[in-house]
Protein backbone atom coordinates (compact mmCIF):
# COMPACT_ATOMS: atom_id res chain seq x y z
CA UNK A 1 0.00 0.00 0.00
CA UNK A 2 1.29 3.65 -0.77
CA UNK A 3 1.55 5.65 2.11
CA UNK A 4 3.12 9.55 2.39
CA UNK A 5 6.04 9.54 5.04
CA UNK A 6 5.99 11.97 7.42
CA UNK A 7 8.17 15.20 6.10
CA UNK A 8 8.54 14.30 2.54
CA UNK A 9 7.16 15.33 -0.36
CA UNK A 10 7.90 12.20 -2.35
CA UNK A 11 5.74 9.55 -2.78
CA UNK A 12 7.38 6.40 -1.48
CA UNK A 13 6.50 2.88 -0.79
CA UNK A 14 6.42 1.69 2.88
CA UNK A 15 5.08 -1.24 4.44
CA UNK A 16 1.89 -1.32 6.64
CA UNK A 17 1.79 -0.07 9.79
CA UNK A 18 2.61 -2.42 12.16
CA UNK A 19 -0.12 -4.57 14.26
CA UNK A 20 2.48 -5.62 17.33
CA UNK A 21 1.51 -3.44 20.50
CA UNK A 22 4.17 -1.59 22.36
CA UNK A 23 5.86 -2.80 24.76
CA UNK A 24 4.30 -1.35 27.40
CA UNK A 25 0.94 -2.19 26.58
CA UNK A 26 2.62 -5.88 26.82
CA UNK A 27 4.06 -5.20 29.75
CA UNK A 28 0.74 -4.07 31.23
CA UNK A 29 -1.23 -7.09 29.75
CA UNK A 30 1.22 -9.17 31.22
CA UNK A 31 0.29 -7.70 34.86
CA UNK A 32 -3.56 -7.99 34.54
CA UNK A 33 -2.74 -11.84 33.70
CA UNK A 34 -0.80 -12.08 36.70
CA UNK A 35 -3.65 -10.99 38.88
CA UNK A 36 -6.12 -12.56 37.02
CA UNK A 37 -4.40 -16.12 37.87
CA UNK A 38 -4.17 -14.79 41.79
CA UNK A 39 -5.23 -17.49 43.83
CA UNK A 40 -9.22 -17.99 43.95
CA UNK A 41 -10.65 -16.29 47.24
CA UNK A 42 -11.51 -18.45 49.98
CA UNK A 43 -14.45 -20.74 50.39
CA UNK A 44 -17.52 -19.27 52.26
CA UNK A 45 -16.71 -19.91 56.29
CA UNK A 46 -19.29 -22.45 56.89
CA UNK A 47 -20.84 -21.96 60.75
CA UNK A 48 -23.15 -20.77 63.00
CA UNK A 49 -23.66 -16.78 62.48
CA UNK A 50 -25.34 -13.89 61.72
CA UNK A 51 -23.78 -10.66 60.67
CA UNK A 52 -26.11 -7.28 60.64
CA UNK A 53 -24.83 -4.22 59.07
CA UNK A 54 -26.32 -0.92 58.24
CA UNK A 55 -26.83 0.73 54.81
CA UNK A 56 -28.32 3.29 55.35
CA UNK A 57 -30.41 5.23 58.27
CA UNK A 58 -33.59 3.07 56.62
CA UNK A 59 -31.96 -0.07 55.63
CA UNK A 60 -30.58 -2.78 57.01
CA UNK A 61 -28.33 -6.02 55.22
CA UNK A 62 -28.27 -9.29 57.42
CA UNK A 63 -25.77 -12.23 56.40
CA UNK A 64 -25.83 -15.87 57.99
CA UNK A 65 -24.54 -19.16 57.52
CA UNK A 66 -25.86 -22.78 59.29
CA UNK A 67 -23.57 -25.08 60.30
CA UNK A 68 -26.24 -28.22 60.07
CA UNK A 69 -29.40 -27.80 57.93
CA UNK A 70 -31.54 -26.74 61.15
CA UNK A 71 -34.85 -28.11 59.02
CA UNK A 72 -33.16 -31.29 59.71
CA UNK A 73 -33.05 -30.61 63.70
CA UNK A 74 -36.73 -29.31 63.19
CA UNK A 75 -38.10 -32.27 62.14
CA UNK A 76 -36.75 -34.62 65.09
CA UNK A 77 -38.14 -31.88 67.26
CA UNK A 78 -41.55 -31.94 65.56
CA UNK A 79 -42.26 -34.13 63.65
CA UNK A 80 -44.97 -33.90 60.99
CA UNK A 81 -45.96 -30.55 62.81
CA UNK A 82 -42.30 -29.00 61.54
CA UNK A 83 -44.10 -28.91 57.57
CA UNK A 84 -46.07 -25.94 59.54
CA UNK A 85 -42.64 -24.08 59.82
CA UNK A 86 -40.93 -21.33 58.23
CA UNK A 87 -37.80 -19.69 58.24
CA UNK A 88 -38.06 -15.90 59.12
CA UNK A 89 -36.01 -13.54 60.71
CA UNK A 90 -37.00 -11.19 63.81
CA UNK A 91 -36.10 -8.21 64.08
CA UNK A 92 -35.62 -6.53 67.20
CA UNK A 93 -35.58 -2.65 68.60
CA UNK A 94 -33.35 -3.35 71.23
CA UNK A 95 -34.42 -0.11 73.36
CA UNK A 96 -38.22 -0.60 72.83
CA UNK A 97 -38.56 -4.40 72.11
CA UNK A 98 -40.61 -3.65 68.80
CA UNK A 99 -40.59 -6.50 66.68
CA UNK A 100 -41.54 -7.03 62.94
CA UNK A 101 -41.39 -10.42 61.49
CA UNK A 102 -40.01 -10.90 57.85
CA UNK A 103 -40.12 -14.66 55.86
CA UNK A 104 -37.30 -15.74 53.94
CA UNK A 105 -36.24 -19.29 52.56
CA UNK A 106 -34.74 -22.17 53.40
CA UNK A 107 -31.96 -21.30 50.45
CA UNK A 108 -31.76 -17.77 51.38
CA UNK A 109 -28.49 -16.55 53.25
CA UNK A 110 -28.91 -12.88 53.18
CA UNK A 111 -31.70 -10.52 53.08
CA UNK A 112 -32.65 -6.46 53.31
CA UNK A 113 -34.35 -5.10 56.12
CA UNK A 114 -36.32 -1.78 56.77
CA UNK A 115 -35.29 0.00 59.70
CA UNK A 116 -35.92 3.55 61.22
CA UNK A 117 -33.52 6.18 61.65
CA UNK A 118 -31.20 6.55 65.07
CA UNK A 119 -32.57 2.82 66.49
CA UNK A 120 -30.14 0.10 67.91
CA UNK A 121 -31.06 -3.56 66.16
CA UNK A 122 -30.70 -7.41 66.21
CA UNK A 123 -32.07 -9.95 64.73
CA UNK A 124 -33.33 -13.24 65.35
CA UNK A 125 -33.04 -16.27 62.89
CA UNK A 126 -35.63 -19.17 63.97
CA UNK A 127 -38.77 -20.76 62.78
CA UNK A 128 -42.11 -19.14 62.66
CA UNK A 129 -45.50 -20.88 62.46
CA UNK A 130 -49.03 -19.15 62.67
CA UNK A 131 -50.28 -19.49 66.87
CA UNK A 132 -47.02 -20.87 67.50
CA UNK A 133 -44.28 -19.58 69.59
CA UNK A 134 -40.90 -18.04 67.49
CA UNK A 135 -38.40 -20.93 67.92
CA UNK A 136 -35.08 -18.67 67.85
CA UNK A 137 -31.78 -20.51 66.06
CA UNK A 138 -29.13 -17.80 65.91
CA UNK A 139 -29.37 -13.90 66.97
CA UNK A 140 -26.95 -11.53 65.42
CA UNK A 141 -24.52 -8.68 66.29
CA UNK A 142 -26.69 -5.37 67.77
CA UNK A 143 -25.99 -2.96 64.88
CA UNK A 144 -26.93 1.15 65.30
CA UNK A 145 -29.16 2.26 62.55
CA UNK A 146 -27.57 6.79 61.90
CA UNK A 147 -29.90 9.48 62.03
CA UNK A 148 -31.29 10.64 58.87
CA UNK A 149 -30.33 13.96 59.14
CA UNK A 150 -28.08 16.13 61.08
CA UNK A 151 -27.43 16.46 64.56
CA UNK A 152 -29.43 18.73 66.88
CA UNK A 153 -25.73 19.91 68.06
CA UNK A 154 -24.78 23.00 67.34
CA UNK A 155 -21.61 25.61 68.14
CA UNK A 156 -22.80 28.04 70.49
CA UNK A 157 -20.00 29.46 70.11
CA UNK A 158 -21.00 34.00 68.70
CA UNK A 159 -19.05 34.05 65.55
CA UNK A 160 -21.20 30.88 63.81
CA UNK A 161 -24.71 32.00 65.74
CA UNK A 162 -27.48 32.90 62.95
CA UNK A 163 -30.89 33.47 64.01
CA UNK A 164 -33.66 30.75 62.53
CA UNK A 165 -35.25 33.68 60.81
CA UNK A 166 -32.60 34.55 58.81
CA UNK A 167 -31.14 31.20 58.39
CA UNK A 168 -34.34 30.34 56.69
CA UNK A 169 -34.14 33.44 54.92
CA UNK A 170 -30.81 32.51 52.96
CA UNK A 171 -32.42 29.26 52.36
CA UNK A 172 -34.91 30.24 50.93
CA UNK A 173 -33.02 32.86 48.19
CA UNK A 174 -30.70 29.73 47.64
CA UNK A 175 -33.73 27.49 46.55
CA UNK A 176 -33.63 25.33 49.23
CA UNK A 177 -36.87 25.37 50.30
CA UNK A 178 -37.73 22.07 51.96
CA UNK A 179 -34.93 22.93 54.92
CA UNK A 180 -36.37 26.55 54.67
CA UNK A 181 -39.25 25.08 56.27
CA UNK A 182 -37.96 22.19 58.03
CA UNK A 183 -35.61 24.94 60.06
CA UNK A 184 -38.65 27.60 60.19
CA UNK A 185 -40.91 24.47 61.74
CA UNK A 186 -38.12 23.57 63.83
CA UNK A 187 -37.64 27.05 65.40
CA UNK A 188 -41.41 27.36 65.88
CA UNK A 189 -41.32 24.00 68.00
CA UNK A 190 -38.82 25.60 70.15
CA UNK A 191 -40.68 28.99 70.93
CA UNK A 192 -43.89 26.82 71.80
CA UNK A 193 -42.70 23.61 73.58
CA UNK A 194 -42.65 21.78 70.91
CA UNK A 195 -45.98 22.23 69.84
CA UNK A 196 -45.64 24.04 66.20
CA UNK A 197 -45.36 20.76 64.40
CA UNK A 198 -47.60 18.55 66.09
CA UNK A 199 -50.54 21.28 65.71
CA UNK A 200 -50.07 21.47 62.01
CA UNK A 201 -50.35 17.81 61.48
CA UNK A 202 -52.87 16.95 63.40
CA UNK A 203 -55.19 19.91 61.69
CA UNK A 204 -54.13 18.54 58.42
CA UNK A 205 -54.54 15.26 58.92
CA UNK A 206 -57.35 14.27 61.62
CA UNK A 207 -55.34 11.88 63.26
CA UNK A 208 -53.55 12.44 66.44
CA UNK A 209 -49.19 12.31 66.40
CA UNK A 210 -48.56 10.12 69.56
CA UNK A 211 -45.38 9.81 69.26
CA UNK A 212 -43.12 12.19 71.26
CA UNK A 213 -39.40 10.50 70.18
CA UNK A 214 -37.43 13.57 69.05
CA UNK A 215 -36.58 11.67 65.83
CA UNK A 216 -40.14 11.18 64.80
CA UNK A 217 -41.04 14.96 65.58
CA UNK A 218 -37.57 16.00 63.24
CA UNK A 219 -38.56 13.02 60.39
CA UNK A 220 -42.75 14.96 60.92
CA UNK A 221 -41.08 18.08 59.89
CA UNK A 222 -38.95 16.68 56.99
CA UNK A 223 -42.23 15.04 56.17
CA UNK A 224 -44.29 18.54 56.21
CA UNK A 225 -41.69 20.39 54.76
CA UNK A 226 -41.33 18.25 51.20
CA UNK A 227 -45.44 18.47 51.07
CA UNK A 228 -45.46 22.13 51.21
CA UNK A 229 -42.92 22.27 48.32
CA UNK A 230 -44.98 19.83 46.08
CA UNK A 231 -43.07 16.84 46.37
CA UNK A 232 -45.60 14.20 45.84
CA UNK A 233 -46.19 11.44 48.20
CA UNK A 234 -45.70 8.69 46.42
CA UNK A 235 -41.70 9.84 46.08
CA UNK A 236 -41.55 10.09 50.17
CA UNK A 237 -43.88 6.89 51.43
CA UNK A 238 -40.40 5.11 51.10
CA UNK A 239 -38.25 7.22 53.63
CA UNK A 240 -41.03 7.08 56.14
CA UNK A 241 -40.70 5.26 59.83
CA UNK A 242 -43.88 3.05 60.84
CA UNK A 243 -45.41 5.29 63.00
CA UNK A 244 -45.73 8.10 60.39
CA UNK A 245 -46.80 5.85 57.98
CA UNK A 246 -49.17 4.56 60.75
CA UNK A 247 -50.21 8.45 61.43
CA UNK A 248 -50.58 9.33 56.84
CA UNK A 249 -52.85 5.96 57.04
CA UNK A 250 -55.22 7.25 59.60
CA UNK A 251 -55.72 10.31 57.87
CA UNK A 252 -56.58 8.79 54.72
CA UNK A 253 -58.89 6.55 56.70
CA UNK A 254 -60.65 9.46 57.79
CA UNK A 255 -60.84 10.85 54.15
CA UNK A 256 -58.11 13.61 54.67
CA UNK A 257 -56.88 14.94 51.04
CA UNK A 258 -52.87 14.44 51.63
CA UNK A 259 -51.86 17.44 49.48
CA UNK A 260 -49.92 20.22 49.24
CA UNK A 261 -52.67 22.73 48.36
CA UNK A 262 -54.40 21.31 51.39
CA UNK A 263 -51.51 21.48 53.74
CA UNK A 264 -50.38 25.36 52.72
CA UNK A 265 -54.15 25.87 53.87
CA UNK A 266 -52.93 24.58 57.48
CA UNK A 267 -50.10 26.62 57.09
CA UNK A 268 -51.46 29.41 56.89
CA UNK A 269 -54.27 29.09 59.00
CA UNK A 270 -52.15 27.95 61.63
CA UNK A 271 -48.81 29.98 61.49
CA UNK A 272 -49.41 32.56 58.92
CA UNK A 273 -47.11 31.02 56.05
CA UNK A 274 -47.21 31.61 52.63
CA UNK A 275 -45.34 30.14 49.83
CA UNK A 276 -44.44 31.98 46.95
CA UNK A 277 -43.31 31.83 43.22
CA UNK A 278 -41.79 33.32 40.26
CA UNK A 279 -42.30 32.09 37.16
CA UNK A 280 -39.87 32.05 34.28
CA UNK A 281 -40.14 31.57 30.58
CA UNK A 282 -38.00 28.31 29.12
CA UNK A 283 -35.40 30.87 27.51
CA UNK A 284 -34.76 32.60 30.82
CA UNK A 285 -34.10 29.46 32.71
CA UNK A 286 -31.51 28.42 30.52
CA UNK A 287 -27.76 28.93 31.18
CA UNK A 288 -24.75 28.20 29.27
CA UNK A 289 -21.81 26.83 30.83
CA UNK A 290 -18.06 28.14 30.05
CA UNK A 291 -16.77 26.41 26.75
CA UNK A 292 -14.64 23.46 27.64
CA UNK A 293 -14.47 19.94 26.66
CA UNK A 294 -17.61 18.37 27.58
CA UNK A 295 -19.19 21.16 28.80
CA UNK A 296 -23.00 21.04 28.29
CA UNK A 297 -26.08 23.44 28.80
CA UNK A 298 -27.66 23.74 32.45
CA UNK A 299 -31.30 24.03 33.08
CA UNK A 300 -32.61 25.97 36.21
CA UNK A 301 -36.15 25.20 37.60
CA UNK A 302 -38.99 27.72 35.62
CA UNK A 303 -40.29 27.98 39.01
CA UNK A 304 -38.19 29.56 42.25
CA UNK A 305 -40.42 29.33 44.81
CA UNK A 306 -39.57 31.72 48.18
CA UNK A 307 -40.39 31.35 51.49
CA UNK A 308 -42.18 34.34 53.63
CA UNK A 309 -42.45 33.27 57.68
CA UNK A 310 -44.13 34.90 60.16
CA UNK A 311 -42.10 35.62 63.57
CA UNK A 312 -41.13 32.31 65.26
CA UNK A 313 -40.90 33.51 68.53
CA UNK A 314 -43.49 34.79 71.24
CA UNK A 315 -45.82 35.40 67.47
CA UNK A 316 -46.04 31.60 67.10
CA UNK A 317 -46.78 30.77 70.61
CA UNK A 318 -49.75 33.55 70.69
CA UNK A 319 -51.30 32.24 67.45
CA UNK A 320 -51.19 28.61 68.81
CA UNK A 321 -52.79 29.43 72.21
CA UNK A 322 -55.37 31.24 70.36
CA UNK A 323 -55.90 28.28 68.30
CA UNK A 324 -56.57 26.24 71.74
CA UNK A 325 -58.50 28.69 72.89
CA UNK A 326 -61.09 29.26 70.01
């Protein structure tokens, strides 16, 4: 084949290009055959345990491993009746001795578990059968389920103090509008005993909160707070602990529309929010970004909703005990 060397102006007859790969691409191959013929990992431990970790504030990933097939041991203890048996796995709040049940299989060696936010856990493997008492096998390693969000800590220290109001304020102009509310609801509990919160869902939904954990009042307020800026809740049922999804059920027992609309009523009515909005046509909400190599186009939302509060000090308290009062 003609080819034009590099420099010249002559045409000139050359050979192909060659087809052998450097040397150091050899080289390289040569190392990822190396560690591809490593030694094979070792065989699963085979004994009696049961690991529980956390992935997340919500989840929870249990391992185990039998040493004997413990169907095997079942059925000397109970004869025909151990058909009636299942495997399942218990798990335990170990503070509050809540217990939810979950089936697995007799092939099964892992399995996800749902979990709430900031509770200590262990679970029991054992056999389960309907009016029959939990026969327990193995129990695993307590494991400490994070909070979902951040610590109630804070520095009291002058030079980092902000006040809720403006806090929520610079939240707000940033776009951040669910922990514009979240912190506005959370300074509102403070200047009424912790009232605020409870007194907004209860008027939106019907149903009494019972629950007075701290956790469940700060996950209440997360849950409030994404309503009121129109996340839908479908997105949210999955990030929610049993007893609010205990408390949303009630209130659509009783009928209760669970809306935004419905809940910036409450708002409102209660506290003297309001939510606002600017709109934007498509061509305004479009940015370019610097040119660069891969650089692409950004969008920013058409809407950009701000916040207005009401004081959330002695103002909140007053409107509540009026509330009680009428």
């Amino acid at each position: 084949m003609l080819h034009f060397l590099t420099g010249s102006s002559e045409r000139a007859l050359s050979s192909a290009p060659s087809t052998q790969a450097p040397r150091s691409e050899t080289i390289a191959a040569n190392s990822f055959d190396v560690l591809a013929a490593d030694e094979p990992l070792p065989e699963i431990q085979r004994g009696d345990y049961a690991r529980l970790l956390v992935q997340s504030p919500q989840r929870l990933y249990l391992y185990w491993s039998f040493a004997r097939d413990p169907f095997t041991i079942l059925r000397r203890m109970a004869n025909e009746a151990a058909g009636n048996y299942t495997l399942a796995l218990r798990l335990v709040d170990v503070v509050s001795n809540a217990e939810t049940l979950q089936l697995t299989s007799r092939q099964a060696t892992s399995a996800w578990l749902d979990a709430q936010a900031g509770r200590r856990y262990r679970v029991d493997l054992g056999f389960f059968a309907v009016n029959r008492p939990f026969i327990r096998i193995l129990s695993s390693n307590v494991a400490h389920a994070p909070r979902a969000g951040v610590s109630p800590q804070v520095d009291a220290t002058t030079e980092f103090h902000v006040s809720p109001s403006d806090f929520t304020r610079t939240l707000s102009e940033s776009g951040y509008v669910n922990d514009a509310i979240e912190v506005w609801l959370e300074a509102a509990d403070a200047a009424t005993g912790e009232r605020a919160t409870r007194a907004i869902a209860e008027r939106f939904s019907g149903a009494e909160v019972s629950s007075d954990d701290v956790e469940e009042l700060s996950h209440l307020r997360h849950l409030i707070a994404s309503l009121a800026a129109g996340i839908s809740l479908e997105r949210l049922r999955g990030t929610l602990s049993p007893p609010l999804a205990r408390w949303l059920e009630q209130a659509q027992t009783r009928g209760e529309a669970i809306d935004s609309a419905r809940l910036l009523d409450v708002l409102r009515s209660v506290l003297d929010f309001e939510l606002e909005y600017e709109l934007f046509d498509e061509s305004a909400a479009q940015r370019f970004t610097t040119p660069m190599w891969g650089g692409s186009d950004v969008r920013f939302p058409t809407k950009l909703f701000h916040v207005w509060l009401p004081s959330m000090s002695a103002g909140a308290a007053l409107r509540l005990a009026a509330l009680d009062n009428g």
